[in-house]
PDB file of N, CA and C in Angstrom:
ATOM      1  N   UNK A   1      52.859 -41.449  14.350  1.00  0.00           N
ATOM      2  CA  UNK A   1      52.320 -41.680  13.022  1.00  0.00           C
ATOM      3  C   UNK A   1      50.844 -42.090  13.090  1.00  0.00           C
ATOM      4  N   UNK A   2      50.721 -43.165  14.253  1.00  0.00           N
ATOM      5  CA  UNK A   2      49.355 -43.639  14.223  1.00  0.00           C
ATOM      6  C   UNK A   2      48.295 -42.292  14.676  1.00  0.00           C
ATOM      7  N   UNK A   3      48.650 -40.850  15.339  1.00  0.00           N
ATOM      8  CA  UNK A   3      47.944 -40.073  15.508  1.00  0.00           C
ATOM      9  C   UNK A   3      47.394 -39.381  14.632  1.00  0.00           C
ATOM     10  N   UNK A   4      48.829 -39.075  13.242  1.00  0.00           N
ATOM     11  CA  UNK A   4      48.576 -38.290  12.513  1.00  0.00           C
ATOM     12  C   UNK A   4      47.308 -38.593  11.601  1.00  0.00           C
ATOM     13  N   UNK A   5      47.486 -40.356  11.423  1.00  0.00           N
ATOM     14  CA  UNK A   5      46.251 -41.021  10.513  1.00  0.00           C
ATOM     15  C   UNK A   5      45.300 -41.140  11.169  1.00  0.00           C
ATOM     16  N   UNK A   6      45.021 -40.791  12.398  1.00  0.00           N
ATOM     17  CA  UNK A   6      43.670 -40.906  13.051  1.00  0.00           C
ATOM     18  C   UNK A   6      43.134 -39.399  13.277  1.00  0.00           C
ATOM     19  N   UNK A   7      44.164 -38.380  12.716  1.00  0.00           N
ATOM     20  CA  UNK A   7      43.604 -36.740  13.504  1.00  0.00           C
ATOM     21  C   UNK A   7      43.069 -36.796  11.758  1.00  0.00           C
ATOM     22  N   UNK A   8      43.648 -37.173  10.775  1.00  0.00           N
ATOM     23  CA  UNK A   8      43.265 -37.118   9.392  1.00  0.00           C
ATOM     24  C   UNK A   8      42.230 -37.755   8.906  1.00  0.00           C
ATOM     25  N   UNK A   9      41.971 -39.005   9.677  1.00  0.00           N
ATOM     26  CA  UNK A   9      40.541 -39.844   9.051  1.00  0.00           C
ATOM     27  C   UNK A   9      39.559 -38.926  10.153  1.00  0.00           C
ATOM     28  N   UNK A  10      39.485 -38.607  11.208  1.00  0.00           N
ATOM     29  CA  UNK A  10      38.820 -37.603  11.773  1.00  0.00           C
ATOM     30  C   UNK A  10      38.436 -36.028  11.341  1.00  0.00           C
ATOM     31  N   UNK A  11      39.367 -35.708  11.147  1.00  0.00           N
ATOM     32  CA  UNK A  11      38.965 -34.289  10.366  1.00  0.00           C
ATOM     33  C   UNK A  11      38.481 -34.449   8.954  1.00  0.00           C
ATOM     34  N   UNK A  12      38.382 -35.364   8.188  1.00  0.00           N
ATOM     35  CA  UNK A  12      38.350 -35.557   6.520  1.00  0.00           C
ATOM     36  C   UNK A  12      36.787 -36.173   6.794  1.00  0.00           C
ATOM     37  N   UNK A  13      36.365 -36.710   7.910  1.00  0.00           N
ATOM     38  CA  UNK A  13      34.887 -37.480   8.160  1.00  0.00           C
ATOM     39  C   UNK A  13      34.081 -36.755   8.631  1.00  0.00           C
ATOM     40  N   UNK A  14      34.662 -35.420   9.720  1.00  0.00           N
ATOM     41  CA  UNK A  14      33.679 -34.351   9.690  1.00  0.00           C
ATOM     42  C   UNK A  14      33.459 -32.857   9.319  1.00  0.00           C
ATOM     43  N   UNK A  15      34.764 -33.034   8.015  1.00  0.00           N
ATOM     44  CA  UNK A  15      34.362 -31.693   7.036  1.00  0.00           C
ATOM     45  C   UNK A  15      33.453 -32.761   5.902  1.00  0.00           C
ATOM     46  N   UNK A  16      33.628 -33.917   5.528  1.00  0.00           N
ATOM     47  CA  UNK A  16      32.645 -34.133   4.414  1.00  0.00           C
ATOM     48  C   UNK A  16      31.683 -33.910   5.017  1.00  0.00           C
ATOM     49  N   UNK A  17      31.274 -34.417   6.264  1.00  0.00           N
ATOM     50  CA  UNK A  17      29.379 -34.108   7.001  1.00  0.00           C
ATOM     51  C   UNK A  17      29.004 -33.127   6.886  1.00  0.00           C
ATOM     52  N   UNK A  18      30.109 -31.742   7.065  1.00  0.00           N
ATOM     53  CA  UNK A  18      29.588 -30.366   7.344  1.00  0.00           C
ATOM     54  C   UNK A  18      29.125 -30.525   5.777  1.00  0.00           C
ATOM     55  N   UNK A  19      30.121 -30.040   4.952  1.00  0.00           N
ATOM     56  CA  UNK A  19      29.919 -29.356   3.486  1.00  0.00           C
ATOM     57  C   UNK A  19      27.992 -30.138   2.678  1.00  0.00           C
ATOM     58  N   UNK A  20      28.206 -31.555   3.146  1.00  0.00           N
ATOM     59  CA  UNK A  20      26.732 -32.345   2.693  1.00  0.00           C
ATOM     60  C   UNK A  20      25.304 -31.842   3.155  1.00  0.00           C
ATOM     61  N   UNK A  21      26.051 -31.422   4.600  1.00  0.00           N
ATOM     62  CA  UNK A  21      24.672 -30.454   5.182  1.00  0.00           C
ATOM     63  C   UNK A  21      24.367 -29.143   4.706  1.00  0.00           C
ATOM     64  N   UNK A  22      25.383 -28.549   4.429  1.00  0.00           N
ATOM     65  CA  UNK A  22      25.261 -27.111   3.505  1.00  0.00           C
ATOM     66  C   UNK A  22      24.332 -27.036   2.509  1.00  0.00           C
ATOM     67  N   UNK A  23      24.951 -28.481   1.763  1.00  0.00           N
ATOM     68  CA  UNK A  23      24.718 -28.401   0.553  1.00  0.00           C
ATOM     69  C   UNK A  23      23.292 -28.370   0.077  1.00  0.00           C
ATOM     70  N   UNK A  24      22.633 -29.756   1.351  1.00  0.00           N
ATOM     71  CA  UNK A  24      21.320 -29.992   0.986  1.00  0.00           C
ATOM     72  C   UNK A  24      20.654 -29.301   1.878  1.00  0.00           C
ATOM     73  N   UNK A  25      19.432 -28.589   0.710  1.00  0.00           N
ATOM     74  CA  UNK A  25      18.794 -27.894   1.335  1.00  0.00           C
ATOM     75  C   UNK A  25      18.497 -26.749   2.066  1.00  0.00           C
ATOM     76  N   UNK A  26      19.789 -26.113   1.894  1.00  0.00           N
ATOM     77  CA  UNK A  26      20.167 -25.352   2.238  1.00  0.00           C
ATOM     78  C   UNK A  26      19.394 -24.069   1.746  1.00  0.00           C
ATOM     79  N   UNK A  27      19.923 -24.193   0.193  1.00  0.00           N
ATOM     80  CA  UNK A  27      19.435 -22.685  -1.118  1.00  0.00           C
ATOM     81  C   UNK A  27      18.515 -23.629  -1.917  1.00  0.00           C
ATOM     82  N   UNK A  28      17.792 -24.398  -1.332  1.00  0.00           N
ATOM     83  CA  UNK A  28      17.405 -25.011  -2.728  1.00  0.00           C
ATOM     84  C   UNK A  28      16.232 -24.361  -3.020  1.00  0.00           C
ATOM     85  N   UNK A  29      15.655 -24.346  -4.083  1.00  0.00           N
ATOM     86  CA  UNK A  29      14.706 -23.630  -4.826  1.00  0.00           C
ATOM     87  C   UNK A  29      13.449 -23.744  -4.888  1.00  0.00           C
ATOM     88  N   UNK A  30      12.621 -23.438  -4.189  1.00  0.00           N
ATOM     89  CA  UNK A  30      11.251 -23.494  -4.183  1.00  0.00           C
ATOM     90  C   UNK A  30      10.088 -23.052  -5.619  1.00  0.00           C
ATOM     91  N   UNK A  31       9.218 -24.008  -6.175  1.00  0.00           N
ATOM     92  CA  UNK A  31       8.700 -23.750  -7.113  1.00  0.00           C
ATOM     93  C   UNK A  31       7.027 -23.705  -6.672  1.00  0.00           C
ATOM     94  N   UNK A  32       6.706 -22.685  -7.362  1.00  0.00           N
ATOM     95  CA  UNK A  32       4.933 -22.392  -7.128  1.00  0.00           C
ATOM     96  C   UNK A  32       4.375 -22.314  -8.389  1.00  0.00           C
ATOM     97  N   UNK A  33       3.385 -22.781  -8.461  1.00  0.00           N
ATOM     98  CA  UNK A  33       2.396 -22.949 -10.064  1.00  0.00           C
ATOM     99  C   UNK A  33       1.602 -21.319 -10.124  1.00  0.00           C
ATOM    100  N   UNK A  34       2.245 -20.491 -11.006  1.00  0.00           N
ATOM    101  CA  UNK A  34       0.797 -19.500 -10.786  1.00  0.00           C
ATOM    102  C   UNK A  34       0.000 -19.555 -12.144  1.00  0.00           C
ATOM    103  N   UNK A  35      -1.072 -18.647 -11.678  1.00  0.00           N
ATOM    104  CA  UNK A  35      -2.224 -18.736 -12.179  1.00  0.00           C
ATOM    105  C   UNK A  35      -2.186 -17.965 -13.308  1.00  0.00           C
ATOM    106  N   UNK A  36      -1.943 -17.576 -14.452  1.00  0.00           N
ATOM    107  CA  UNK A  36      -1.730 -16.544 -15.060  1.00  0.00           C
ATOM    108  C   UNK A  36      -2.398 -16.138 -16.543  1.00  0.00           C
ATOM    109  N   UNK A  37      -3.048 -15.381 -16.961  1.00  0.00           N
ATOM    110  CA  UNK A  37      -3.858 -15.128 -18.559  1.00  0.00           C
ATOM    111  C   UNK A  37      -3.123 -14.956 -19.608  1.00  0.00           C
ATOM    112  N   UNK A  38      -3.282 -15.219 -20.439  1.00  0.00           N
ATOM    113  CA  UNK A  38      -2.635 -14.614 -21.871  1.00  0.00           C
ATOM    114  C   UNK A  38      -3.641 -13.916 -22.045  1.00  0.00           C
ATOM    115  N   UNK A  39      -3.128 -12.437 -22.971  1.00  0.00           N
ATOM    116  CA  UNK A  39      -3.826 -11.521 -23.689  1.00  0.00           C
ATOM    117  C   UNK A  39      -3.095 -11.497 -24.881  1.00  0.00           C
ATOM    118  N   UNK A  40      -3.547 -11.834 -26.202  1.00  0.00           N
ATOM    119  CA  UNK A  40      -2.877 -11.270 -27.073  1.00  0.00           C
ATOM    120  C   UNK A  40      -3.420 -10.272 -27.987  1.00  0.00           C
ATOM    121  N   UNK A  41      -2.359 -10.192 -28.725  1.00  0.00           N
ATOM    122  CA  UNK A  41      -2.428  -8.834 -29.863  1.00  0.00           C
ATOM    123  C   UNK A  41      -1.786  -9.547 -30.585  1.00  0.00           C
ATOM    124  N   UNK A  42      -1.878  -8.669 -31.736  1.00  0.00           N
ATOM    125  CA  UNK A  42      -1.414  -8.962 -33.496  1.00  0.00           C
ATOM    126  C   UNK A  42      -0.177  -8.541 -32.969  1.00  0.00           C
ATOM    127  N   UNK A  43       1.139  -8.690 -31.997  1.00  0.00           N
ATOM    128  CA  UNK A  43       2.265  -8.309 -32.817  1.00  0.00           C
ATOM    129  C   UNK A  43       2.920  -8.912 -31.357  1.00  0.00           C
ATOM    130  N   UNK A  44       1.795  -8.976 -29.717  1.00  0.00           N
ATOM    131  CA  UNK A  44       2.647  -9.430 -28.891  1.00  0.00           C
ATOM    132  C   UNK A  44       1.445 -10.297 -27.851  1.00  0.00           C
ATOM    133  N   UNK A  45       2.599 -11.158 -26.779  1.00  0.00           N
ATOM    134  CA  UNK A  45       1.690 -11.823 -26.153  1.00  0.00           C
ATOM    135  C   UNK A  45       2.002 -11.481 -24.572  1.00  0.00           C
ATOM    136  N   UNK A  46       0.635 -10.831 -24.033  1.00  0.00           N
ATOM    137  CA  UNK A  46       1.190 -10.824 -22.629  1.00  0.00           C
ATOM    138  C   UNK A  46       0.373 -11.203 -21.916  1.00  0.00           C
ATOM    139  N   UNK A  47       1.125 -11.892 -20.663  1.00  0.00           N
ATOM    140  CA  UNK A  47       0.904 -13.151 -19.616  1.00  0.00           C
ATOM    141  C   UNK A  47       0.870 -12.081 -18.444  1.00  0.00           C
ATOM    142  N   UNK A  48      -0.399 -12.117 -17.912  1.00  0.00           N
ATOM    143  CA  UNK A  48      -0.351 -11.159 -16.596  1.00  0.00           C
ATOM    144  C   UNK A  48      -1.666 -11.624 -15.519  1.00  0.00           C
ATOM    145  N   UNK A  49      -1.271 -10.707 -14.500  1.00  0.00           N
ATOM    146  CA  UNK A  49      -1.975 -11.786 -13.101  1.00  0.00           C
ATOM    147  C   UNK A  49      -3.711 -10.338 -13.419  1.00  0.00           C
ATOM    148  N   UNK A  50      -3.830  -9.532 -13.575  1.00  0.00           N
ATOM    149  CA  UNK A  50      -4.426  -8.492 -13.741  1.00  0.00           C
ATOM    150  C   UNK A  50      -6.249  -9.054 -13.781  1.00  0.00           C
ATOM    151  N   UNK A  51      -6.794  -7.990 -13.250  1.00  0.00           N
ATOM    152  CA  UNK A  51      -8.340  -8.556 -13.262  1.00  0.00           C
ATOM    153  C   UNK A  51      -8.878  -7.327 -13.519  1.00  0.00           C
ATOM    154  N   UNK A  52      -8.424  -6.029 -13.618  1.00  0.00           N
ATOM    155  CA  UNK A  52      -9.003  -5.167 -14.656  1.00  0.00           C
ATOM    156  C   UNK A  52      -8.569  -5.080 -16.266  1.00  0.00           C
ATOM    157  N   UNK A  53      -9.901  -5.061 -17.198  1.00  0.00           N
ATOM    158  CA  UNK A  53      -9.419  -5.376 -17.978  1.00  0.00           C
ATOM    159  C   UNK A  53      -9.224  -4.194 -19.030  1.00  0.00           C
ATOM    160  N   UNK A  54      -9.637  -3.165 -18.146  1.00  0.00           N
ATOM    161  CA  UNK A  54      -9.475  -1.763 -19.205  1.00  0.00           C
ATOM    162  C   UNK A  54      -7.743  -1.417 -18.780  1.00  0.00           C
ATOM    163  N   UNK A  55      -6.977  -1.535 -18.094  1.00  0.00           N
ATOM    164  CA  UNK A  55      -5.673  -1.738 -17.507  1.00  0.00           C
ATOM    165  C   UNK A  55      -4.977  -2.162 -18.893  1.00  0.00           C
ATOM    166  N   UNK A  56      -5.610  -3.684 -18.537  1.00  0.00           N
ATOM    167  CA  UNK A  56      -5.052  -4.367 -19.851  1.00  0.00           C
ATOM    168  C   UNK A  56      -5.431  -4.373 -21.247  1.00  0.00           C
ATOM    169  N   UNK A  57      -6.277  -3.435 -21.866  1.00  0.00           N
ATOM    170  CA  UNK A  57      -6.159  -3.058 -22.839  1.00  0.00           C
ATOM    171  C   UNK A  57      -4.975  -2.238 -23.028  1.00  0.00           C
ATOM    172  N   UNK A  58      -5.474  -1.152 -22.197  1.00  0.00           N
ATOM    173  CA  UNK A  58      -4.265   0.293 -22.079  1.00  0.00           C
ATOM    174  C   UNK A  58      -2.540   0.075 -22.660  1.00  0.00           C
ATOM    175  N   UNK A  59      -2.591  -1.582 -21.883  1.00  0.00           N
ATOM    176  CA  UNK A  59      -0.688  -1.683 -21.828  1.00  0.00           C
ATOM    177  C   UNK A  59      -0.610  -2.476 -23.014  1.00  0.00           C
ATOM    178  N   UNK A  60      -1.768  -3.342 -23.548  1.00  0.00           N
ATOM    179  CA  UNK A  60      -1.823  -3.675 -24.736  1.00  0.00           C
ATOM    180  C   UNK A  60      -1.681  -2.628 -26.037  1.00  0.00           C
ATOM    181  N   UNK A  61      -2.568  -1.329 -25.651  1.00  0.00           N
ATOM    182  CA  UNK A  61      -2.311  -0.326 -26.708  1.00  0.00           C
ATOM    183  C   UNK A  61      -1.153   0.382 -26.698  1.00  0.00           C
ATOM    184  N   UNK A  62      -0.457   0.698 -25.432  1.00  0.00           N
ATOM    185  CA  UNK A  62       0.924   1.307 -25.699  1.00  0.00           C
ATOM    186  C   UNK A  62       1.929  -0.280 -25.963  1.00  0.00           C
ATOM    187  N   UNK A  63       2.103  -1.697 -25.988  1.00  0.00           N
ATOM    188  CA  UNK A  63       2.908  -2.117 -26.359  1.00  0.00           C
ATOM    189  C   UNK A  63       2.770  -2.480 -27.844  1.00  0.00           C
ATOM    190  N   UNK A  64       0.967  -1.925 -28.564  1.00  0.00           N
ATOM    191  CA  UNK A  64       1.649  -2.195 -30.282  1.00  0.00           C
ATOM    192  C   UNK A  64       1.851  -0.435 -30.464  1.00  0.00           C
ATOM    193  N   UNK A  65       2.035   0.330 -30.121  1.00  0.00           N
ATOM    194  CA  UNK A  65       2.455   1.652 -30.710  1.00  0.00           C
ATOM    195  C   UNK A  65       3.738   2.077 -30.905  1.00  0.00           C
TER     196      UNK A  65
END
């Protein structure tokens, strides 16, 4: 009996360790600030990384048509 409660507080002490290590840090999510313009128009607003600006007219004129 005294084995069974010692193979059980043993196995139950190093699956919680595993699963905690998984957990953290594992997938966690990395966040980056970007840099980004608004262009707007009378009907929409677009947020783009772009440094030509005849480009961004262009997609401005096909998104009010």
């Amino acid at each position: 009996m005294k084995k069974q409660i010692s193979f059980f507080l043993f196995f139950l002490f190093f699956t919680g360790l595993h699963l905690q290590a998984q957990y953290f840090g594992r997938n966690k999510p990395r966040y980056r600030t970007f840099d980004f313009s608004v262009y707007q128009t009378p009907h929409f607003e677009i947020y783009h990384y772009l440094k030509n600006k005849e480009v961004l007219g262009r997609f401005a004129l096909w998104a009010e048509t």
